[in-house]
Structures are given as structure tokens and as C-alpha cells.
Protein backbone atom coordinates (compact mmCIF):
# COMPACT_ATOMS: atom_id res chain seq x y z
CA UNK A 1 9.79 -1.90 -6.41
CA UNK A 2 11.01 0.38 -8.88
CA UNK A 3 8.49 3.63 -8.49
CA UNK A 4 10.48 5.60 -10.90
CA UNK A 5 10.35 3.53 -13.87
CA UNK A 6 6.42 3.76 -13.33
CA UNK A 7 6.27 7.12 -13.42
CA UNK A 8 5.65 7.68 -9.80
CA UNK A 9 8.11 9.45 -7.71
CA UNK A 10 8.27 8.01 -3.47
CA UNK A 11 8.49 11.39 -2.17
CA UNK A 12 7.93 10.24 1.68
CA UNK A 13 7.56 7.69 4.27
CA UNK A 14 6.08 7.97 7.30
CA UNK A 15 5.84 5.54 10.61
CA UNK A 16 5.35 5.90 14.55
CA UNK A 17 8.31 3.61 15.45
CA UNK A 18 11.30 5.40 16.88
CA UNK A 19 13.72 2.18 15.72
CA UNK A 20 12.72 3.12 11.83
CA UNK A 21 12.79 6.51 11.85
CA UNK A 22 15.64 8.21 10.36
CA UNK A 23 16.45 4.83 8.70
CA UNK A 24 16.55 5.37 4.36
CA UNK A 25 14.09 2.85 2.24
CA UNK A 26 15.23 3.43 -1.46
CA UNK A 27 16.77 6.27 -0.92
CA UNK A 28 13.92 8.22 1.42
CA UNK A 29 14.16 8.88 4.96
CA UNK A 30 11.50 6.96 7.33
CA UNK A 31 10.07 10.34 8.98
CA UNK A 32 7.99 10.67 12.17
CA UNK A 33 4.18 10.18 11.55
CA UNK A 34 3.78 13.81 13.82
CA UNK A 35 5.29 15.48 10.76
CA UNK A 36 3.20 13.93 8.32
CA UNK A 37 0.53 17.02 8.02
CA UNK A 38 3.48 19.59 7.59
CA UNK A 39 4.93 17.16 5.00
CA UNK A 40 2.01 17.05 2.93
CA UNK A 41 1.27 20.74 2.92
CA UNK A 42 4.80 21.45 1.38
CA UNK A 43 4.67 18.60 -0.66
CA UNK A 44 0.95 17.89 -1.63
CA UNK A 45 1.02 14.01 -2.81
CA UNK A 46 -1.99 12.38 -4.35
CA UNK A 47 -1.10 9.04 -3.59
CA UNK A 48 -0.94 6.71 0.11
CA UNK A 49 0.60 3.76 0.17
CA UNK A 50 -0.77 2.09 3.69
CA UNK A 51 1.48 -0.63 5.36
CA UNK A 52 -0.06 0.28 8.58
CA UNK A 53 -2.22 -2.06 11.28
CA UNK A 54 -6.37 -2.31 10.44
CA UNK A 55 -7.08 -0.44 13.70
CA UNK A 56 -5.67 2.57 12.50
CA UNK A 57 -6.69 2.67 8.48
CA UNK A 58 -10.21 4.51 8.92
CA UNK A 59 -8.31 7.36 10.83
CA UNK A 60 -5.31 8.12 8.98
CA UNK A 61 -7.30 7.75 5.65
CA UNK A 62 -10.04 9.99 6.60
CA UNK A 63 -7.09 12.20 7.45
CA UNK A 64 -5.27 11.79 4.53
CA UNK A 65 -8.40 12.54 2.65
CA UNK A 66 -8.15 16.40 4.25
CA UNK A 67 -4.42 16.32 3.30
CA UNK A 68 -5.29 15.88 -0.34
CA UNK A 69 -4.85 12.70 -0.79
CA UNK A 70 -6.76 11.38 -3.83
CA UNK A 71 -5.61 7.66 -4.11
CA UNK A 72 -4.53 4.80 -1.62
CA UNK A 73 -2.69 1.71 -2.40
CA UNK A 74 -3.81 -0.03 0.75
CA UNK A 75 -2.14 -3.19 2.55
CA UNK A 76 -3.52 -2.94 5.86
CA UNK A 77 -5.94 -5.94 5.84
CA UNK A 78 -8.81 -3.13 6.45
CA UNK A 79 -11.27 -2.67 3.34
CA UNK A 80 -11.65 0.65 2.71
CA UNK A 81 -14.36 1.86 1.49
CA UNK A 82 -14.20 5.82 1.89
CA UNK A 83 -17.21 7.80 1.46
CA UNK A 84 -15.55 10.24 -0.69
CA UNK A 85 -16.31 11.62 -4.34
CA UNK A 86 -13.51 11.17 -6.29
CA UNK A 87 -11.13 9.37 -4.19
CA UNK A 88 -10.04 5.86 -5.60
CA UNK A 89 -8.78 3.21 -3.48
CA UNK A 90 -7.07 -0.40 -4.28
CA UNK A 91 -6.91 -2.72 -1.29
CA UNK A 92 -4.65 -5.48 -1.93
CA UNK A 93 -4.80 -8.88 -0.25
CA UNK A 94 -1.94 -10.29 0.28
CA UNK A 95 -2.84 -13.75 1.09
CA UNK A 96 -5.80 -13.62 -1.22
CA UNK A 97 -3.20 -13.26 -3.91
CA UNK A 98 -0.63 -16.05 -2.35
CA UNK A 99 -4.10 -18.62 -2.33
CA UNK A 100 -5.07 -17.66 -6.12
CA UNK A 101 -1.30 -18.32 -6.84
CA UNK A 102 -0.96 -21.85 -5.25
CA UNK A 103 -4.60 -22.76 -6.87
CA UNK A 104 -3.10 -21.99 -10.38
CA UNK A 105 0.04 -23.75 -9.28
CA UNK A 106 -2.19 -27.06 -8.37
CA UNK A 107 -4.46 -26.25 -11.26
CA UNK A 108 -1.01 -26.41 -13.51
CA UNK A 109 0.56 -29.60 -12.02
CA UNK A 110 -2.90 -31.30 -12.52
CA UNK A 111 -3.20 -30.39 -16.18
CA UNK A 112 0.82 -31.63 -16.43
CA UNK A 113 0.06 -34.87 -14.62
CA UNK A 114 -2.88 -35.60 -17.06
CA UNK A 115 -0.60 -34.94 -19.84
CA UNK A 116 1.85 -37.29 -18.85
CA UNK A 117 -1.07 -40.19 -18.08
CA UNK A 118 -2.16 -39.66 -21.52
């Protein structure tokens, strides 16, 4: 995805495996999760994009949260529902999405296939 021509900028990203870190993902160096609360106290994003397991999405949100974090784009398959005034989160569903997409794909052939008896 192109961040830029949104109008966001992908200032880091952040994982625990030593086989992705120090590997580049658009341009952006995969750093060490350890650094992650140094990296947001230079930096001070409002936005987390989660790609991490459900075990560990409470945690490193509530964490987040005391970094300054103000917004997650969350893929982790965990609902979050922070406690938090003024903290906006959209959890995103992956497979939700791929089952509305194939029911509109059915949906469509049906409507084609009644066209055609007609």
C-alpha cells in the first residue's frame, strides 16, 4: 500500500523475529520490538498498525496507549476494545471481508444466471 499518497507517512516497523529484523519493507527498516519505546519517544506517532498474534494485542496496545498512540489499525484477529477516552481503533477482519466478497460474487453470478434464463 501506498501510505504516502494517503497522507500518512510509515515512519517505523517493529517485530521480535531476529530473521526480519534489519530487513527494509517499503523502504523502512524492520527494527527490534526492545527499541520500540525509545523509537516512539523520538518520534511520537499517533498511529499502530498491528500484524501481531491475538495473545499479545491487549499488552502492546495498552502499551502503546502510554507511548501516545492515539489510533490502531488492527489485524491481529483480537477485538480491541480499549478502555481509553479518545483513542479510536479499526479492527479489520480479514476473512470476514474475503466471506462478504465471495457472497457478493455468488450474489452477482445468480443475478447473471437469471438474466440469461430470462
Amino acid at each position: 500500500m501506498d501510505f504516502t499518497s494517503r497522507g500518512f507517512e510509515l515512519v517505523g516497523i517493529f517485530d521480535a523475529s531476529p530473521e526480519l529484523i534489519g530487513r527494509q519493507i517499503a523502504g523502512v527498516p524492520v527494527q527490534n520490538i526492545q527499541a520500540l519505546y525509545d523509537f516512539c519517544s523520538r518520534k511520537a506517532p499517533t498511529v499502530a498498525i498491528l500484524c501481531i498474534p491475538k495473545e499479545a494485542a491487549m499488552k502492546l496496545s495498552r502499551e502503546l496507549v502510554g507511548m501516545g498512540i492515539k489510533g490502531f489499525w488492527n489485524f491481529s484477529h483480537y477485538d480491541l476494545a480499549l478502555d481509553y477516552k479518545g483513542i479510536v481503533v479499526e479492527n479489520v477482519h480479514l476473512g470476514d471481508s474475503l466471506s462478504i466478497l465471495c457472497y457478493h460474487l455468488g450474489e452477482m453470478e445468480r443475478d447473471e444466471g437469471n438474466a440469461s434464463a430470462e
